[in-house]
N, C-alpha and C. Protein backbone atom coordinates (compact mmCIF):
# COMPACT_ATOMS: atom_id res chain seq x y z
N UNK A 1 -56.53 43.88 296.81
CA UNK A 1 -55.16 44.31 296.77
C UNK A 1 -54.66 44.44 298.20
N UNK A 2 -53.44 43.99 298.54
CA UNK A 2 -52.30 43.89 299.84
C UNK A 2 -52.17 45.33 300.15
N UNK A 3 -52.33 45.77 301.63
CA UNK A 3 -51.94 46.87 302.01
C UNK A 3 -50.53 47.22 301.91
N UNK A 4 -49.68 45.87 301.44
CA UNK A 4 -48.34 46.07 300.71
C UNK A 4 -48.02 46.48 299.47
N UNK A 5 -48.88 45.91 299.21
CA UNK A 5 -49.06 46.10 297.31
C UNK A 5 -49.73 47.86 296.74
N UNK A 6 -50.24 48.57 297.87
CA UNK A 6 -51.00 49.31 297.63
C UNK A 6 -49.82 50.48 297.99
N UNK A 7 -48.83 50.30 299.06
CA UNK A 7 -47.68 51.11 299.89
C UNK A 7 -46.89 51.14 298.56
N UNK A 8 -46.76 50.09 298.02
CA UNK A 8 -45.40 49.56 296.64
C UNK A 8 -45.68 50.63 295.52
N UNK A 9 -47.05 50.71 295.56
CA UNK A 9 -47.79 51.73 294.02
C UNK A 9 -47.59 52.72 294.80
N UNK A 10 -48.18 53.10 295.90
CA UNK A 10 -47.88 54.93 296.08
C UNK A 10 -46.28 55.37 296.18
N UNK A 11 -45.36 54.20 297.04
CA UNK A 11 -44.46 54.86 297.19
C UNK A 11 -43.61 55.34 295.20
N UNK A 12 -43.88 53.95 294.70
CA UNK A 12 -43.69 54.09 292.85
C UNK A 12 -44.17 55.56 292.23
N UNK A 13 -45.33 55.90 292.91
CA UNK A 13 -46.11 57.10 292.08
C UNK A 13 -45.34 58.27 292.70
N UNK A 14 -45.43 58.18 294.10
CA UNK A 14 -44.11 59.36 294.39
C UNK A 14 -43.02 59.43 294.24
N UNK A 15 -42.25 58.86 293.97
CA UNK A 15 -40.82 59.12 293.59
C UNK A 15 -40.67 59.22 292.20
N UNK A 16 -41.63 58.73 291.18
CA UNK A 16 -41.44 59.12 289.65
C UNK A 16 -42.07 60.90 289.76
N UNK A 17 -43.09 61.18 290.83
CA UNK A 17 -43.36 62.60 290.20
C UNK A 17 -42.29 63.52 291.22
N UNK A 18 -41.59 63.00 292.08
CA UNK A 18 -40.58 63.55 292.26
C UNK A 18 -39.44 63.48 291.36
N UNK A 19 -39.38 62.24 290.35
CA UNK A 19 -38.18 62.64 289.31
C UNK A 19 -38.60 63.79 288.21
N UNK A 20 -39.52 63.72 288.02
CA UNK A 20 -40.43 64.12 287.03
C UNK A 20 -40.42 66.41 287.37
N UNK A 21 -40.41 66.38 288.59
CA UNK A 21 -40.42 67.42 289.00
C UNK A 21 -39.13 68.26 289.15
N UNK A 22 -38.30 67.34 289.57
CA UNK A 22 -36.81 67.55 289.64
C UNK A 22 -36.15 67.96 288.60
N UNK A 23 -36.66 67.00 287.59
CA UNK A 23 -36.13 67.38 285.81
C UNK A 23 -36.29 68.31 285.98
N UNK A 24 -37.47 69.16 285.57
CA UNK A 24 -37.60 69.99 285.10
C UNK A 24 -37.38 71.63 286.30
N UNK A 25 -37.31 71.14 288.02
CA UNK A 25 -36.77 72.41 288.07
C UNK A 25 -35.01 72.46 288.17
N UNK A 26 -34.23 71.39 287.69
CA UNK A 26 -32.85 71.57 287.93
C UNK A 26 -32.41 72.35 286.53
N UNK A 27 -33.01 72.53 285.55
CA UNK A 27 -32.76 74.02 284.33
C UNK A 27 -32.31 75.34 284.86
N UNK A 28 -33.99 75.29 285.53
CA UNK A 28 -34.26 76.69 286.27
C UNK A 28 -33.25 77.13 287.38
N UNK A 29 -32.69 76.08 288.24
CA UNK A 29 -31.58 76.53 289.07
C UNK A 29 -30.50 76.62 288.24
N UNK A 30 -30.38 75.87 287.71
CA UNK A 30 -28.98 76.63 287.14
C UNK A 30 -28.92 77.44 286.24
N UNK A 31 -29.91 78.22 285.92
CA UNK A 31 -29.86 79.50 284.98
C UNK A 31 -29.93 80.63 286.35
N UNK A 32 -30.68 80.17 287.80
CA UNK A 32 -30.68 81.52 288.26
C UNK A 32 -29.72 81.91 288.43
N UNK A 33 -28.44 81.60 289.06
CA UNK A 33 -27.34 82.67 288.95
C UNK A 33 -27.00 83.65 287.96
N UNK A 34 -27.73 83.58 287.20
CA UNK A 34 -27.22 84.60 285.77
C UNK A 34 -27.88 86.11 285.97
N UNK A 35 -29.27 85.95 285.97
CA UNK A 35 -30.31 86.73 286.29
C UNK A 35 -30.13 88.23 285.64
N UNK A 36 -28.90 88.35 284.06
CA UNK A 36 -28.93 89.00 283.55
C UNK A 36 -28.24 90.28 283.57
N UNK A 37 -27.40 89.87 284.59
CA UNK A 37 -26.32 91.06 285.18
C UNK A 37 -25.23 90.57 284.83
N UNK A 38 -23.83 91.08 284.07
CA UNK A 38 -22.47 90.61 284.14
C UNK A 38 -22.01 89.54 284.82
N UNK A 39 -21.99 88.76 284.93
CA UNK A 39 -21.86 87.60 285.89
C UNK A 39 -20.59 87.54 287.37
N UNK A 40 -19.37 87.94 286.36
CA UNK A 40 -18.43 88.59 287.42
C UNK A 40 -18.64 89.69 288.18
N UNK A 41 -19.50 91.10 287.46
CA UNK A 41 -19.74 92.24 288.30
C UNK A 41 -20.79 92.18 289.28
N UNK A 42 -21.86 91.09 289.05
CA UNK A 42 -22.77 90.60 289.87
C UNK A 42 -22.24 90.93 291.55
N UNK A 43 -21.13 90.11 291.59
CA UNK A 43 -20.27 89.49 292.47
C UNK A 43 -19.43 90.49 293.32
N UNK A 44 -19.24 92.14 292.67
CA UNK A 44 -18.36 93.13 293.33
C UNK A 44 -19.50 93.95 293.50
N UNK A 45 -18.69 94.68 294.97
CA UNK A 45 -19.91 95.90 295.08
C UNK A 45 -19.00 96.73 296.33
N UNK A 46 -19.44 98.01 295.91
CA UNK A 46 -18.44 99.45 296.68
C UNK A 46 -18.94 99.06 298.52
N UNK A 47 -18.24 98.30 299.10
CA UNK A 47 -18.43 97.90 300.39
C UNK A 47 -18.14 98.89 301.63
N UNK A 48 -17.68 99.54 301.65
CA UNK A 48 -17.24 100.47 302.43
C UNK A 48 -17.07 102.04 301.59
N UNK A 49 -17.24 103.25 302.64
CA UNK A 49 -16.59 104.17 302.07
C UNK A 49 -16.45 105.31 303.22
N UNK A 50 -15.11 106.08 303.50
CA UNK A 50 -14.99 106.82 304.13
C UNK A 50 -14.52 108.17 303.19
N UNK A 51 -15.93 109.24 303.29
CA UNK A 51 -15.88 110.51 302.82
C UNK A 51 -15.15 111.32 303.41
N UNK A 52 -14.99 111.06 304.65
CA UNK A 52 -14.75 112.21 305.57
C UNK A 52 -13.42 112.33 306.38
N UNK A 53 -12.30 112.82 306.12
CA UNK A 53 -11.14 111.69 306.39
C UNK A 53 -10.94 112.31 308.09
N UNK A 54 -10.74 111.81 309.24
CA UNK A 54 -10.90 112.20 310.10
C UNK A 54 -9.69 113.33 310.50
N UNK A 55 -9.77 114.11 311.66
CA UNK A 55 -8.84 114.97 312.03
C UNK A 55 -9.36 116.24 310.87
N UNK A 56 -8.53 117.30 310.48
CA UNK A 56 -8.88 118.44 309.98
C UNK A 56 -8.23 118.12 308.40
N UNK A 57 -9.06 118.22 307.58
CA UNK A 57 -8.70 117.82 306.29
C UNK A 57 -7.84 119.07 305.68
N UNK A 58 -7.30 119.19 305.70
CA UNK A 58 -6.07 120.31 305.66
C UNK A 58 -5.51 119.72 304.19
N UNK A 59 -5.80 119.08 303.41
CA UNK A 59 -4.94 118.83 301.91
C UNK A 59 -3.81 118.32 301.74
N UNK A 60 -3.55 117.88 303.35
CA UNK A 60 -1.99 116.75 303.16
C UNK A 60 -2.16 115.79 302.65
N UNK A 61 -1.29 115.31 301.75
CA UNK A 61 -0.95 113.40 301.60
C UNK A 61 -2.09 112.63 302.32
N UNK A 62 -1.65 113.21 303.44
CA UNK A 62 -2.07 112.04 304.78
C UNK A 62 -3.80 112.13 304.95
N UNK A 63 -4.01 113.16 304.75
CA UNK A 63 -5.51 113.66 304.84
C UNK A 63 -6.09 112.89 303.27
N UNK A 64 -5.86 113.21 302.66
CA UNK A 64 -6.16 112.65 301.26
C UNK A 64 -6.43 111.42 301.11
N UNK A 65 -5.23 110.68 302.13
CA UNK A 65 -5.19 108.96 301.91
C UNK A 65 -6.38 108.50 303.13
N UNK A 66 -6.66 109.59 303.94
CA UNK A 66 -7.25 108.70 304.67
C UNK A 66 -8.97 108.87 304.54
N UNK A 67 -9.08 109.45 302.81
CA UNK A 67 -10.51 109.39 302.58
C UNK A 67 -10.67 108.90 301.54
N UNK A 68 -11.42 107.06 301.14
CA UNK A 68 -11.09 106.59 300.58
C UNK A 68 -12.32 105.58 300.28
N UNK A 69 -12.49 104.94 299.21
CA UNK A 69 -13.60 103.63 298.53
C UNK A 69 -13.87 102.64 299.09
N UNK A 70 -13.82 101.51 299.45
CA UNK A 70 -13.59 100.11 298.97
C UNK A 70 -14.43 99.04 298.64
N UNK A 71 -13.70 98.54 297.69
CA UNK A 71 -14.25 97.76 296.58
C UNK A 71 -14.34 96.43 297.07
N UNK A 72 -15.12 95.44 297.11
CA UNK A 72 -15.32 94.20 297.72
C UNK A 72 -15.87 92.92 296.21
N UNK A 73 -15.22 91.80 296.54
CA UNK A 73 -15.35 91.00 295.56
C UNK A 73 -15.45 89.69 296.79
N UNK A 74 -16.98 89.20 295.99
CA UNK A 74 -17.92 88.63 297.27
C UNK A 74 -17.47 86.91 296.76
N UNK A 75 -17.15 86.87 295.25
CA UNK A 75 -17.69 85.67 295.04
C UNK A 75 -15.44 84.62 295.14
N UNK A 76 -15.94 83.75 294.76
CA UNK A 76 -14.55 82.94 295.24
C UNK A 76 -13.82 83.10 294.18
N UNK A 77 -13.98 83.73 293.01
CA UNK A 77 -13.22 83.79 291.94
C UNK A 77 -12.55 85.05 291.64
N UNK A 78 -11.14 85.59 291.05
CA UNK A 78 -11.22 86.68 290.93
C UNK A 78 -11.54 87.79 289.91
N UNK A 79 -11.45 88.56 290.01
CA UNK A 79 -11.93 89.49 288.59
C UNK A 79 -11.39 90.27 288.22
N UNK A 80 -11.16 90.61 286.91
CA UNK A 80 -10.41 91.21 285.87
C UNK A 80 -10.80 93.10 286.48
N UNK A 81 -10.64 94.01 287.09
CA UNK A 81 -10.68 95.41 286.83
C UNK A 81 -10.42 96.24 285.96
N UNK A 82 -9.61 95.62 284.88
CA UNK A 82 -8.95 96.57 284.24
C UNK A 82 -10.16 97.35 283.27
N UNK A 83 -10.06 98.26 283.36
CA UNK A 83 -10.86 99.08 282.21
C UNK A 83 -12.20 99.91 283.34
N UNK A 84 -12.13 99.39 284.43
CA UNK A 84 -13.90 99.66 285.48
C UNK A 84 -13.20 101.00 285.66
N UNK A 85 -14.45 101.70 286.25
CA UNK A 85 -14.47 103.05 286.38
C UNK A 85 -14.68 103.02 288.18
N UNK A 86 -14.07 104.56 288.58
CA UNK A 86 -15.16 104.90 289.70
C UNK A 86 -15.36 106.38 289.50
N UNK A 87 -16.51 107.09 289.91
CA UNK A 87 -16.91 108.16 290.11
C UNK A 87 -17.32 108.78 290.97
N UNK A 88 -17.15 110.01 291.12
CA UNK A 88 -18.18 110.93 292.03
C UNK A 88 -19.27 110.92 291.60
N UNK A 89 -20.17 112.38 292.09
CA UNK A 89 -21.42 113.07 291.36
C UNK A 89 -20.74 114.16 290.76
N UNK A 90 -19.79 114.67 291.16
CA UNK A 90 -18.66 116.00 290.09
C UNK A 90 -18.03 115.60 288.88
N UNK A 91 -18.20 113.95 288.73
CA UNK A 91 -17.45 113.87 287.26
C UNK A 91 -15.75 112.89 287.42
N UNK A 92 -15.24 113.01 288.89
CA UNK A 92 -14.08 112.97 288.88
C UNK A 92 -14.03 111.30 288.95
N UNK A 93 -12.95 110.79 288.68
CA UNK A 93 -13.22 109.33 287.71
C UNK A 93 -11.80 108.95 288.43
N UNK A 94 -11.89 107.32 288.94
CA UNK A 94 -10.47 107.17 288.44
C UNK A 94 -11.01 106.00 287.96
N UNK A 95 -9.71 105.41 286.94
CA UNK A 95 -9.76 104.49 286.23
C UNK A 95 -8.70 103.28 286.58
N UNK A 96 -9.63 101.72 286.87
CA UNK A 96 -8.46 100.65 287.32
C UNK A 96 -7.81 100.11 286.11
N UNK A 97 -6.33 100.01 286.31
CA UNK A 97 -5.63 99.99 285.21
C UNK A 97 -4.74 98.68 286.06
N UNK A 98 -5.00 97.43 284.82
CA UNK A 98 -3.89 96.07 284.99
C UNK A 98 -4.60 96.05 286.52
N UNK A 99 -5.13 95.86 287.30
CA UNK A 99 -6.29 95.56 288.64
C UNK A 99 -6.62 94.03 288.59
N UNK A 100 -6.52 93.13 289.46
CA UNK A 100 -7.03 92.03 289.46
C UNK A 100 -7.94 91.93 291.19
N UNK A 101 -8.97 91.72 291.68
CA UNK A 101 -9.28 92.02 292.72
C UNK A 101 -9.72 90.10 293.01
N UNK A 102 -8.85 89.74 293.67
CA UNK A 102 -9.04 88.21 294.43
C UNK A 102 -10.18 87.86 294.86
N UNK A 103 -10.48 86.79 294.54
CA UNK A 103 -11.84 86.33 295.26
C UNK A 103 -11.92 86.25 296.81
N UNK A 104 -13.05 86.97 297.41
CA UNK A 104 -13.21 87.18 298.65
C UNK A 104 -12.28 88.38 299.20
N UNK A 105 -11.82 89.45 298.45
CA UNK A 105 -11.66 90.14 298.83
C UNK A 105 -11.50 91.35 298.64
N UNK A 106 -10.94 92.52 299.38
CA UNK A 106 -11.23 94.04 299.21
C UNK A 106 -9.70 94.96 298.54
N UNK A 107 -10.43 95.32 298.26
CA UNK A 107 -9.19 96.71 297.59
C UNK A 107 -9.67 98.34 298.03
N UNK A 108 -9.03 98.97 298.68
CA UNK A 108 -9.32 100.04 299.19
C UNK A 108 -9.04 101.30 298.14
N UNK A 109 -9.39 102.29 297.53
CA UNK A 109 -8.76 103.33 296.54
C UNK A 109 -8.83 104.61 297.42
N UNK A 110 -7.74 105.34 297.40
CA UNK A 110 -7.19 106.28 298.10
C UNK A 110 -7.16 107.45 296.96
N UNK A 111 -7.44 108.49 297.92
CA UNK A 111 -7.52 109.85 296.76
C UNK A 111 -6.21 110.31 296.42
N UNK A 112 -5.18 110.54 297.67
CA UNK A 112 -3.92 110.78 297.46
C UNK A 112 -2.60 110.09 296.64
N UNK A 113 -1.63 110.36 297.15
CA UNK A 113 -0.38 109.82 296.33
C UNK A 113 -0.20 108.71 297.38
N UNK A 114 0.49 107.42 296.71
CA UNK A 114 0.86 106.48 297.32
C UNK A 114 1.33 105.21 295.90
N UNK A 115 2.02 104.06 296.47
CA UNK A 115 2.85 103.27 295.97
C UNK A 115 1.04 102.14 295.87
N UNK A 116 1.08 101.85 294.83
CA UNK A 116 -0.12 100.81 294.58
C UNK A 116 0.05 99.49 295.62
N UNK A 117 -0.88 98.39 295.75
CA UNK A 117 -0.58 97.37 296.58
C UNK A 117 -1.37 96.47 296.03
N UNK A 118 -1.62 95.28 296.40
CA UNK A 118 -3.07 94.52 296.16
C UNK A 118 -4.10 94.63 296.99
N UNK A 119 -3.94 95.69 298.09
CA UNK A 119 -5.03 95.92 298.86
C UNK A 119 -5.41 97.75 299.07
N UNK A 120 -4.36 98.40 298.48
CA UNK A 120 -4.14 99.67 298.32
C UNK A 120 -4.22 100.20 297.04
N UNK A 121 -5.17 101.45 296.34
CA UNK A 121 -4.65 101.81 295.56
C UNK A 121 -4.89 103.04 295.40
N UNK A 122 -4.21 104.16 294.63
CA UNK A 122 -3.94 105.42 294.59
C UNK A 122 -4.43 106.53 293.67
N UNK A 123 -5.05 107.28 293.80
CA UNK A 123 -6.11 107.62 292.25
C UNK A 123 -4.58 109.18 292.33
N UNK A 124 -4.24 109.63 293.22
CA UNK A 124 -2.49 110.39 293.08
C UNK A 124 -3.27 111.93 292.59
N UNK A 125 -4.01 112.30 293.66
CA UNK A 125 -4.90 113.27 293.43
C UNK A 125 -4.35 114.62 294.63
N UNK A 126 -4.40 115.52 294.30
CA UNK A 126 -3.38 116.88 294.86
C UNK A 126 -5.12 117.49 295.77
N UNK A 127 -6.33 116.90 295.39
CA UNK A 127 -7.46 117.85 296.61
C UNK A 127 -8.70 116.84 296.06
N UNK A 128 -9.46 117.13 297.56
CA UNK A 128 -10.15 115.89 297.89
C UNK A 128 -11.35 115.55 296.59
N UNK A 129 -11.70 114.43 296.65
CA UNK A 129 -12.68 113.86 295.68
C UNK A 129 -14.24 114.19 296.47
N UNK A 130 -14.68 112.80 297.10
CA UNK A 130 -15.22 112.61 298.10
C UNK A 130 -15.59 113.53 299.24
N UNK A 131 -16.86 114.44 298.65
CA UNK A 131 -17.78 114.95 299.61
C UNK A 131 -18.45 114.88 300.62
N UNK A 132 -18.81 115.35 301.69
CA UNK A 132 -19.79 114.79 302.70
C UNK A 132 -21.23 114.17 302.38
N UNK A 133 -21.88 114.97 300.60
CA UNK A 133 -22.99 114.45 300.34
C UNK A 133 -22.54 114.24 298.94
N UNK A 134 -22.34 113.06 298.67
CA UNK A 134 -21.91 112.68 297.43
C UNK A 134 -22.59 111.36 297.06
N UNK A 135 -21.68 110.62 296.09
CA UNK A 135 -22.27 109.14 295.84
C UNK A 135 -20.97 108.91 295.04
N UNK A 136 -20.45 107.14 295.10
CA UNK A 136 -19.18 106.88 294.00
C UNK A 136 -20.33 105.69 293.49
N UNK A 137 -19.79 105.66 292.45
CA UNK A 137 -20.43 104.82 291.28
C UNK A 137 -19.32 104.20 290.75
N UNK A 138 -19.44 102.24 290.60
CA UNK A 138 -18.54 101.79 290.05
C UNK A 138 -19.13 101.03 288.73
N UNK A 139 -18.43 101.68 287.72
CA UNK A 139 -18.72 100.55 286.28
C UNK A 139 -17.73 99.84 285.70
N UNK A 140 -18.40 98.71 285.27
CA UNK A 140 -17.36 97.60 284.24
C UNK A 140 -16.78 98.38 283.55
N UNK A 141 -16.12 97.54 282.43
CA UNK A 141 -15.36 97.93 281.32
C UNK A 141 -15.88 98.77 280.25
N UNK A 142 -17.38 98.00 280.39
CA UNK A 142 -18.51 98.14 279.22
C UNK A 142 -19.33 99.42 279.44
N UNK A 143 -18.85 100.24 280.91
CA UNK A 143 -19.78 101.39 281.04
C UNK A 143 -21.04 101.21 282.42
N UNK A 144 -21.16 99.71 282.25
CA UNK A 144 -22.54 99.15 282.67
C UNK A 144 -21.96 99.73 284.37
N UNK A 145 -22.88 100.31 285.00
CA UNK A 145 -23.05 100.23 286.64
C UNK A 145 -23.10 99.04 287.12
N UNK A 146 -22.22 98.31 288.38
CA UNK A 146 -22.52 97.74 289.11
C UNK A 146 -22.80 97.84 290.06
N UNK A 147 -22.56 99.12 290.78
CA UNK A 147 -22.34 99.16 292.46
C UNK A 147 -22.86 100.94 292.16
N UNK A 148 -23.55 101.69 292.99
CA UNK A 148 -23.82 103.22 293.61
C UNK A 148 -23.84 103.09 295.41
N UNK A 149 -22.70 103.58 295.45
CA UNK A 149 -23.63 104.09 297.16
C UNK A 149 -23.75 105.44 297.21
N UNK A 150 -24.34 106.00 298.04
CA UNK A 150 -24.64 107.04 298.40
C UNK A 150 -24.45 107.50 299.73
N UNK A 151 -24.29 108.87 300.30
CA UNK A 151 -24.10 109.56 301.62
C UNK A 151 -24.75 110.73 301.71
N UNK A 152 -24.70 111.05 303.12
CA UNK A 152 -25.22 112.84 303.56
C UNK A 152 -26.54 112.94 303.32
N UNK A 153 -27.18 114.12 303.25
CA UNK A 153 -27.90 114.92 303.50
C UNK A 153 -29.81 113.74 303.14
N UNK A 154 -29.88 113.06 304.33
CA UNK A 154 -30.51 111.90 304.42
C UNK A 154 -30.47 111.08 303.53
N UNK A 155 -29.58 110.64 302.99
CA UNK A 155 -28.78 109.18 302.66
C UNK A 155 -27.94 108.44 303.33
N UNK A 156 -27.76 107.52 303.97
CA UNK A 156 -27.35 106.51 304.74
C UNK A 156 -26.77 105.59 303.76
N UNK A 157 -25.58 104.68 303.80
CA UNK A 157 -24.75 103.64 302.99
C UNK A 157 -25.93 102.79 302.64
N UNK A 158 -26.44 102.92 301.21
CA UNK A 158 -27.01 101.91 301.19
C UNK A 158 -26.92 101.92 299.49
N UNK A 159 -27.58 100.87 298.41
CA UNK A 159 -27.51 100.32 297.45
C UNK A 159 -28.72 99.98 297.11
């Protein structure tokens, strides 16, 4: 047999067990994105959060607004909010109502009174939410958690 003839069969034998291999892992990639989490909530997560609103929190408007969530939507599509929750660890809740949050981007929620926006929104609260050692928790429609961060008393922003 031709050291040509012999190049012709191996290169033949490798590229069929490279088709052969390919089949069967191009399933598996396209199921991993799923990985069993909401598929849209996958995609949002509480990106920021300022507990602590700076200057002397004195219970103004202004103090109120400037201690606040935000909500980040990572993937290119946008997503439905309506019905998601957020929470403290005290219970106190607000609820996104008619909310659409754009793909690739953030929505900030404010404790105080204010005029809604697509990048602003207002939970219209008279004394503060958001503790120095707290945690906000955001859930779907369905209840399900997507997002916890946590703060204070050795907790650092993390998930």
């Amino acid at each position: 047999m031709s050291a040509s003839r012999i190049s012709r069969r191996l290169a033949a034998t490798v590229l069929a067990a490279g088709a052969v291999v390919g089949a069967t892992a191009l399933p598996a990639a396209a199921h991993d994105g799923d990985r069993g989490r909401h598929h849209q909530a996958a995609h949002v997560v509480i990106s920021d959060v300022r507990a602590d609103s700076p200057g002397h929190e004195n219970g103004t408007n202004r103090s109120l607004n400037a201690e606040w969530v935000e909500i980040t939507n990572n993937s290119r599509r946008s997503v439905d909010l309506d019905g998601w929750t957020l929470r403290d660890r005290d219970g106190n809740r607000y609820r996104f109502d008619d909310v659409r949050l754009g793909g690739r981007s953030s929505i900030r929620i404010h404790t105080g009174f204010g005029r809604d926006t697509r990048t602003d929104l207002y939970q219209d609260r008279h004394h503060q939410v958001w503790n120095n050692h707290d945690a906000a928790t955001l859930r779907d429609a369905h209840g399900r958690t997507v997002d916890t961060e946590s703060w204070g008393r050795g907790h650092h922003h993390s998930r």
